[in-house]
Protein backbone atom coordinates (compact mmCIF):
# COMPACT_ATOMS: atom_id res chain seq x y z
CA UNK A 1 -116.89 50.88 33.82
CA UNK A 2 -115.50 54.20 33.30
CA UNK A 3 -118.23 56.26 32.59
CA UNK A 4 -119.82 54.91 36.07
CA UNK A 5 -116.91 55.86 38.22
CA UNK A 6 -116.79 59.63 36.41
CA UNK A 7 -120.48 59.19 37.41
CA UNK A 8 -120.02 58.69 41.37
CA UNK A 9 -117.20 61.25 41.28
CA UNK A 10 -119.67 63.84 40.15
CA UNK A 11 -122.50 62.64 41.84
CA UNK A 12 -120.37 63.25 45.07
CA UNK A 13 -119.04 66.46 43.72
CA UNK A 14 -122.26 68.07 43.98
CA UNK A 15 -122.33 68.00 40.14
CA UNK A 16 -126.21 66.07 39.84
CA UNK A 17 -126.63 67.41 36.05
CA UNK A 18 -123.30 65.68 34.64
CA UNK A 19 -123.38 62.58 36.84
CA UNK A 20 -127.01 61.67 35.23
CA UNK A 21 -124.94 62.00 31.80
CA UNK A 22 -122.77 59.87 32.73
CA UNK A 23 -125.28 57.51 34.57
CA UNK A 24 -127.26 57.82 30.93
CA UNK A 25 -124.33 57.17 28.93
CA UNK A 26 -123.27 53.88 30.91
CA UNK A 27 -126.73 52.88 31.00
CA UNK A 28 -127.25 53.29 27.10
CA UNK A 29 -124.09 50.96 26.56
CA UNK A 30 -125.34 48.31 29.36
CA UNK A 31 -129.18 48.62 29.27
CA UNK A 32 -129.44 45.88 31.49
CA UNK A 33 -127.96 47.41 34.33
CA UNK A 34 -130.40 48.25 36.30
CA UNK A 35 -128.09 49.87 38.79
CA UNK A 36 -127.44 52.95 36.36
CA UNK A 37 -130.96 52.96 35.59
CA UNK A 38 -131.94 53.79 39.10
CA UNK A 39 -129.10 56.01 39.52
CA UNK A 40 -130.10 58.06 36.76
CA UNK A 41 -134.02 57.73 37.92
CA UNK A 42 -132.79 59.19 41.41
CA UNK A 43 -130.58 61.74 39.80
CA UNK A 44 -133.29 63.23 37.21
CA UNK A 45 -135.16 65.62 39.16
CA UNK A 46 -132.22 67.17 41.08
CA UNK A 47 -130.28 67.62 37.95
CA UNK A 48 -132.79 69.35 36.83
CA UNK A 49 -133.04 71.94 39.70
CA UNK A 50 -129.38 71.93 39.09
CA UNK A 51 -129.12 72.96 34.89
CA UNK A 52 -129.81 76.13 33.32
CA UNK A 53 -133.01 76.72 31.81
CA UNK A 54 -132.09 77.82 27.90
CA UNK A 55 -134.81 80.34 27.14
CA UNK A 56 -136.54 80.40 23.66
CA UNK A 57 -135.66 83.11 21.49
CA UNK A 58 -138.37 85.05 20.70
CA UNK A 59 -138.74 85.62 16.65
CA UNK A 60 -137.44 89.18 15.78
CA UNK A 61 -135.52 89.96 19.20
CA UNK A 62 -131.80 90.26 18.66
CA UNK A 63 -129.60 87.80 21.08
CA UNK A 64 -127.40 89.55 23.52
CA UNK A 65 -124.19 87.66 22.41
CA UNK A 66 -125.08 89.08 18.70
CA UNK A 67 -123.53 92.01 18.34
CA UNK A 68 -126.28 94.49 16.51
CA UNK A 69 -127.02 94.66 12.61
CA UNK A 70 -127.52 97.93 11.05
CA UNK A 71 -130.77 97.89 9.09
CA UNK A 72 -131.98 100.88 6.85
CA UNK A 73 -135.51 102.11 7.52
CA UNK A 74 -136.65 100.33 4.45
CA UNK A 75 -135.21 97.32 5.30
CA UNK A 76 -136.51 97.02 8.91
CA UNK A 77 -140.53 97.86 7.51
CA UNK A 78 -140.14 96.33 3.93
CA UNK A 79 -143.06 93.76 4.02
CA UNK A 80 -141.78 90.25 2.44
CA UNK A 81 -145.28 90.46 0.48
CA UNK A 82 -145.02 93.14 -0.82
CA UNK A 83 -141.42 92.57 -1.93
CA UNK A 84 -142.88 89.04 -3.29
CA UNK A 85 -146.02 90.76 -5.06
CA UNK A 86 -143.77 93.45 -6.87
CA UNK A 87 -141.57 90.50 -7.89
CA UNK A 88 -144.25 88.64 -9.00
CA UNK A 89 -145.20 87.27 -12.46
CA UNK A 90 -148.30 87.91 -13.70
CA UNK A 91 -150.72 84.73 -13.93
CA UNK A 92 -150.70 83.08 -17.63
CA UNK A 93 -153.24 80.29 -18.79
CA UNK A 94 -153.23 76.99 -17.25
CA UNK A 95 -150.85 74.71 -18.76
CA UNK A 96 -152.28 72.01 -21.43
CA UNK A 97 -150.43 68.81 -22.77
CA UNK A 98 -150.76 68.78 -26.32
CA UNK A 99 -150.69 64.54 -27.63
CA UNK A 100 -149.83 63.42 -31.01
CA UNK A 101 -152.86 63.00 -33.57
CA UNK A 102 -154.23 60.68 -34.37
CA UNK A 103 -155.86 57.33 -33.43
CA UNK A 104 -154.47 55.54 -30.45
CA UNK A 105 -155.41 52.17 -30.01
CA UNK A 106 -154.58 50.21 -26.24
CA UNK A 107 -154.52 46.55 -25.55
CA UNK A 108 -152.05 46.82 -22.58
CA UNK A 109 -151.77 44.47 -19.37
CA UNK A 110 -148.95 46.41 -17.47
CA UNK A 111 -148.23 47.70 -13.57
CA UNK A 112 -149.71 51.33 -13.27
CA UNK A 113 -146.52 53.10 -13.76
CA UNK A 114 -145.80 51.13 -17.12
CA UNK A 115 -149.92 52.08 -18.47
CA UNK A 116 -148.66 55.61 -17.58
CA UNK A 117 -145.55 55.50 -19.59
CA UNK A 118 -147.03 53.14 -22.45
CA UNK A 119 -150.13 55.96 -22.58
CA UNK A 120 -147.72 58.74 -22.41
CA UNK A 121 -144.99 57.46 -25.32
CA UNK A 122 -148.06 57.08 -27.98
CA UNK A 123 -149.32 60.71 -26.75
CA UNK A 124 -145.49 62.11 -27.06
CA UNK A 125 -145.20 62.80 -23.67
CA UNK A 126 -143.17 61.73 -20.71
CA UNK A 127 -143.94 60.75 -17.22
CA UNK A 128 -142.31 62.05 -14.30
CA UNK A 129 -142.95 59.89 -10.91
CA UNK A 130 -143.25 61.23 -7.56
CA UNK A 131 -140.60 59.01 -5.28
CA UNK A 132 -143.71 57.36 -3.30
CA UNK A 133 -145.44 56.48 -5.78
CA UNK A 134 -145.18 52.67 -5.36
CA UNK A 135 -142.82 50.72 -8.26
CA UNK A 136 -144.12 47.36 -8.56
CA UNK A 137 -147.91 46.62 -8.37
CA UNK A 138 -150.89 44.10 -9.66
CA UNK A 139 -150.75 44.25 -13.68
CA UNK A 140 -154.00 46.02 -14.72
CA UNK A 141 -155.89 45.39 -17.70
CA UNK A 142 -155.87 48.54 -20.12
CA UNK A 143 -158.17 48.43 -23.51
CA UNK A 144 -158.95 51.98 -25.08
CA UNK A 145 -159.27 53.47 -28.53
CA UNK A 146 -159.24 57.51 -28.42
CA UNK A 147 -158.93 59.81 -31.36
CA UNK A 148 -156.83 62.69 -30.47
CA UNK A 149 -157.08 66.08 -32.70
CA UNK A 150 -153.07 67.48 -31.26
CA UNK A 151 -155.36 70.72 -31.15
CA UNK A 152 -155.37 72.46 -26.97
């Protein structure tokens, strides 16, 4: 296989990091060679002495290969709260359906999402599903009478 002979040439090149890539590679496409898995076992640790550790960049400190931003003084100790509180809208009322009047009568034998849209059509309202909520379930028995006044 290719990918194992550009693995011994860099595993005798000195090059430990990109022979275990290669070694992984050829061992992904033939998992049951268990001679690249041992090569790669063997290779692991030394081509990990061998690569580069990437460091984490630290939130807020500017990369070297970035060359600098010029920020205004208000823009460097602006507070995103405070930006978001002056933006802010001030808090109304909770929000309150408002049915049709009238008596409403169910005799219903439906899946839960059909009682919720039945319930909801007679009210004048729609239903909105969250994707998870499941599609197909046990019918459930629904009997109610409610008097509704269309009043908040």
């Amino acid at each position: 296989m290719a990918l194992a002979r550009k693995a011994a040439r860099s595993e005798k090149a000195g090059e430990d990091a990109q022979a275990y890539i290669f070694y992984s590679e050829a061992a992904a496409l033939q998992p049951r060679n268990r001679r690249y898995r041992s090569k790669m076992t063997v290779l692991q640790t030394r081509a990990a002495k061998q690569s580069k550790p990437q460091p984490r960049p630290i939130p807020g400190q500017i990369s070297q290969d970035v060359p600098p931003v010029e920020l205004s003084v208000e823009d460097a100790f602006d507070s995103l709260t405070e930006r978001e509180m002056s933006q802010a809208r001030e808090l109304k009322g909770l929000p309150q359906l408002q049915g049709k009047p009238g008596k409403q009568d169910f005799d219903l034998n439906l899946e839960a999402r059909g009682l919720f849209d039945k319930v909801a059509e007679r009210f004048g309202l729609q239903t909105v599903f969250d994707g998870d909520y499941p599609k197909d379930a046990v019918k459930l028995p629904f009997r109610w009478m409610v008097w509704t006044t269309g009043r908040r």
